[in-house]
Each structure stands twice: as C-alpha cells, then as structure tokens.
N, C-alpha and C. Protein backbone atom coordinates (compact mmCIF):
# COMPACT_ATOMS: atom_id res chain seq x y z
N UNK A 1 -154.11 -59.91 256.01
CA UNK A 1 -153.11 -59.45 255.08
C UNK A 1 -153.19 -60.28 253.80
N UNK A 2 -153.14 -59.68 252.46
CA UNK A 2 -153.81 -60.55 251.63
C UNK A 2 -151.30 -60.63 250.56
N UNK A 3 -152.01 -61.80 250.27
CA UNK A 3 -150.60 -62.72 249.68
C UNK A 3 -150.49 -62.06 247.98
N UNK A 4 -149.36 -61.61 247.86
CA UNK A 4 -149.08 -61.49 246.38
C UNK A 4 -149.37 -62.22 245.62
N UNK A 5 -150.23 -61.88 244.72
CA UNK A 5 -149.77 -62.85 243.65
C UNK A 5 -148.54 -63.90 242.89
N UNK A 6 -148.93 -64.93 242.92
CA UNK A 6 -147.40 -65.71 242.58
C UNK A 6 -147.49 -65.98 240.92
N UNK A 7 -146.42 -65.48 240.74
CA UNK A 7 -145.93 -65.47 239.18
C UNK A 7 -145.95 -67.12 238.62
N UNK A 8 -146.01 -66.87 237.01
CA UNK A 8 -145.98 -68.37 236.18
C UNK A 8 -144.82 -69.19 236.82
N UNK A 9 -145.37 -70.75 236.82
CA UNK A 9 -144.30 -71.27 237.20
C UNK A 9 -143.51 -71.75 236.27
N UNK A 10 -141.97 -71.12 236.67
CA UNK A 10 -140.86 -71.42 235.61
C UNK A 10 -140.43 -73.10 234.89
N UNK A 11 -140.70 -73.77 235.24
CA UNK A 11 -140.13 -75.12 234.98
C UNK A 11 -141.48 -75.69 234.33
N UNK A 12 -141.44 -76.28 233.41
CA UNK A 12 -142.53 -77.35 232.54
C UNK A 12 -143.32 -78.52 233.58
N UNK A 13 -144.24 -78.45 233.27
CA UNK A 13 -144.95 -79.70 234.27
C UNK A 13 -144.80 -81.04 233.85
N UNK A 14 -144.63 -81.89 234.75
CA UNK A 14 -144.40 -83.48 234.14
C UNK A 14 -145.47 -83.79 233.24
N UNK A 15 -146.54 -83.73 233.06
CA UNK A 15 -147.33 -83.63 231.71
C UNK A 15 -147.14 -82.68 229.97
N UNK A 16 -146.24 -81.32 230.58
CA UNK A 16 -145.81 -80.98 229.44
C UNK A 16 -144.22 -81.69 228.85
N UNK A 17 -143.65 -82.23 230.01
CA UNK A 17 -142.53 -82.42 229.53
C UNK A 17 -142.58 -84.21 228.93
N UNK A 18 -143.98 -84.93 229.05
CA UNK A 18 -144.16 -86.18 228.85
C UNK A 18 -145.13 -85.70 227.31
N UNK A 19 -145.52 -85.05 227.58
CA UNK A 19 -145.67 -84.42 226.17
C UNK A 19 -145.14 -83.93 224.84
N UNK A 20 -144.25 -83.63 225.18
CA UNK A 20 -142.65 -82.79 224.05
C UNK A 20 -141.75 -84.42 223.80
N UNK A 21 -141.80 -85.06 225.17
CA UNK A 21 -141.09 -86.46 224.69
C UNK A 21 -141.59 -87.24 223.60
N UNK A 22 -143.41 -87.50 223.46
CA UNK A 22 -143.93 -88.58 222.65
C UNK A 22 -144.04 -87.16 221.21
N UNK A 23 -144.02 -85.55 221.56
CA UNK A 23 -143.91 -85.61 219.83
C UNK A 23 -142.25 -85.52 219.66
N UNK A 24 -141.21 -85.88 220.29
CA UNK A 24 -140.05 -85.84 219.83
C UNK A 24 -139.79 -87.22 219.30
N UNK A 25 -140.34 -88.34 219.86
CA UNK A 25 -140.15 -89.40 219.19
C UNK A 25 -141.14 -89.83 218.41
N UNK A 26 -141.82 -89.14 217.78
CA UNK A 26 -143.07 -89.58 216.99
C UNK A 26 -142.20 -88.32 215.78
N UNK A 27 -141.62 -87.44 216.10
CA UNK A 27 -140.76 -86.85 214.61
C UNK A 27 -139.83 -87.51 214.50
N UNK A 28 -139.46 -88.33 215.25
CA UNK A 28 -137.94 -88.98 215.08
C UNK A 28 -138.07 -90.79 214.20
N UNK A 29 -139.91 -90.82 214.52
CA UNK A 29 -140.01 -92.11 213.91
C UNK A 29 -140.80 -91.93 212.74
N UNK A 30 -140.68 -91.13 212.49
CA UNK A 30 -140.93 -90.22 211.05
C UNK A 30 -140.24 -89.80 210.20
N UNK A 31 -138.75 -90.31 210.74
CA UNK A 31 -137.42 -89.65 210.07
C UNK A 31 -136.89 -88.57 209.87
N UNK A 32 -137.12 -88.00 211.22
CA UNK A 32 -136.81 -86.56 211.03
C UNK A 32 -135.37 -86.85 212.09
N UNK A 33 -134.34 -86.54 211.01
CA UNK A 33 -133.02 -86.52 211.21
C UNK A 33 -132.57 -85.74 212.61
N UNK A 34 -133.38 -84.51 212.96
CA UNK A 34 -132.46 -84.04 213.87
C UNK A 34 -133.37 -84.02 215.66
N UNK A 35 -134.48 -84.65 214.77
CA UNK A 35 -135.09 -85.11 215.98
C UNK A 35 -134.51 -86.85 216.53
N UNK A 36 -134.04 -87.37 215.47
CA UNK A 36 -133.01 -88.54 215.65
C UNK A 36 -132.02 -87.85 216.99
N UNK A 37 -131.28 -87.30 216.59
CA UNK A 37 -130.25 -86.93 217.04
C UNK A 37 -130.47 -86.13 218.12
N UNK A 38 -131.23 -85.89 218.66
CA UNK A 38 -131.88 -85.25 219.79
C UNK A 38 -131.99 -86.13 220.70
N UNK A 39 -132.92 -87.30 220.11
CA UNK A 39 -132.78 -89.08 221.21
C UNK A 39 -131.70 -89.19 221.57
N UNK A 40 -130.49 -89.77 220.86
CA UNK A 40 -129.77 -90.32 220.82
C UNK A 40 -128.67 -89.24 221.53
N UNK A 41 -128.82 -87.78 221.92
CA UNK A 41 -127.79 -87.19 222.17
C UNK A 41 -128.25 -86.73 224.05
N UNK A 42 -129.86 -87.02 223.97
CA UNK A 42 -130.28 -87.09 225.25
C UNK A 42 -129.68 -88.37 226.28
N UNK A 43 -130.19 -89.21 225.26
CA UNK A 43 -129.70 -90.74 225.89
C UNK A 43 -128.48 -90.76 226.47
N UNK A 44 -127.45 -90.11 225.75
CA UNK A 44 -125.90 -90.74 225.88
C UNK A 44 -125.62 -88.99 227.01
N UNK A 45 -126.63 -88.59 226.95
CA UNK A 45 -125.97 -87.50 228.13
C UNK A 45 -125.13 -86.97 227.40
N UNK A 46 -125.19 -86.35 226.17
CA UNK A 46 -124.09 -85.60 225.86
C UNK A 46 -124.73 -83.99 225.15
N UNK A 47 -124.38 -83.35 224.92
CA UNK A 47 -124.77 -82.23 224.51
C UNK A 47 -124.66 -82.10 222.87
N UNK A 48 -125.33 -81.24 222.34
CA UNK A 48 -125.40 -81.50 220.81
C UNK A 48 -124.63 -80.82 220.11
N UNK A 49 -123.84 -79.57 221.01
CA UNK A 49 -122.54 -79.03 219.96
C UNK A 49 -121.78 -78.52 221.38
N UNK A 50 -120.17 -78.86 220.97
CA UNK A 50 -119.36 -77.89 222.63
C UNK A 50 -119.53 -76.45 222.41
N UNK A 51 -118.96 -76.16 223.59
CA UNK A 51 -118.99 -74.49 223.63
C UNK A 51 -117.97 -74.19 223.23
N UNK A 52 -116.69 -74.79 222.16
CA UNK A 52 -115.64 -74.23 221.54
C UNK A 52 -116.34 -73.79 220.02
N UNK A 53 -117.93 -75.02 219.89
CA UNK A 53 -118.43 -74.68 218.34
C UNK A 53 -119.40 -73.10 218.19
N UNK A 54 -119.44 -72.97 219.58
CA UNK A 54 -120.49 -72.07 219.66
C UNK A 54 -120.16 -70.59 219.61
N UNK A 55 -118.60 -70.23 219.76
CA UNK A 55 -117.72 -69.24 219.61
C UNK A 55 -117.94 -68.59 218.03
C-alpha cells in the first residue's frame, strides 16, 4: 500500500529561524529602528501593538 504524500512542513526549521534572527539583528545594528524594536519587544515578551490598537 503506497503512503500519501506528506505536505510542506508548516513551522520554520531551526536553521531558518537562526537565520531571520542574525538578519534581524544585523538590521537592527544598522539602525534600523523597527528592527530595534522587534529585539527589544521579543526580549521583554511583549507584543508590538494590543488588540484594542488593531480595531
């Protein structure tokens, strides 16, 4: 009995997602303001706008 094909896998691989990290902080040490704030909003665990701004 032959196996379905298995679809793309949904979630980023620890190589793409160690990837997106060094160019997020390589724009951020470049001064790119909202890649600043991307660090700094990852770090502190907080989200970058509430869902009252998003209304």
């Amino acid at each position: 009995m032959n196996k379905p094909q298995r679809g793309r896998q949904c979630r980023p691989t620890r190589r793409e997602l160690d990837a997106a990290w060094v160019r997020l902080r390589a724009a951020a040490d470049q001064g790119d303001i909202q890649a600043t704030a991307l660090l700094v909003a990852l770090a502190e665990n907080k989200p970058l706008f509430s869902a009252l701004e998003a209304r």
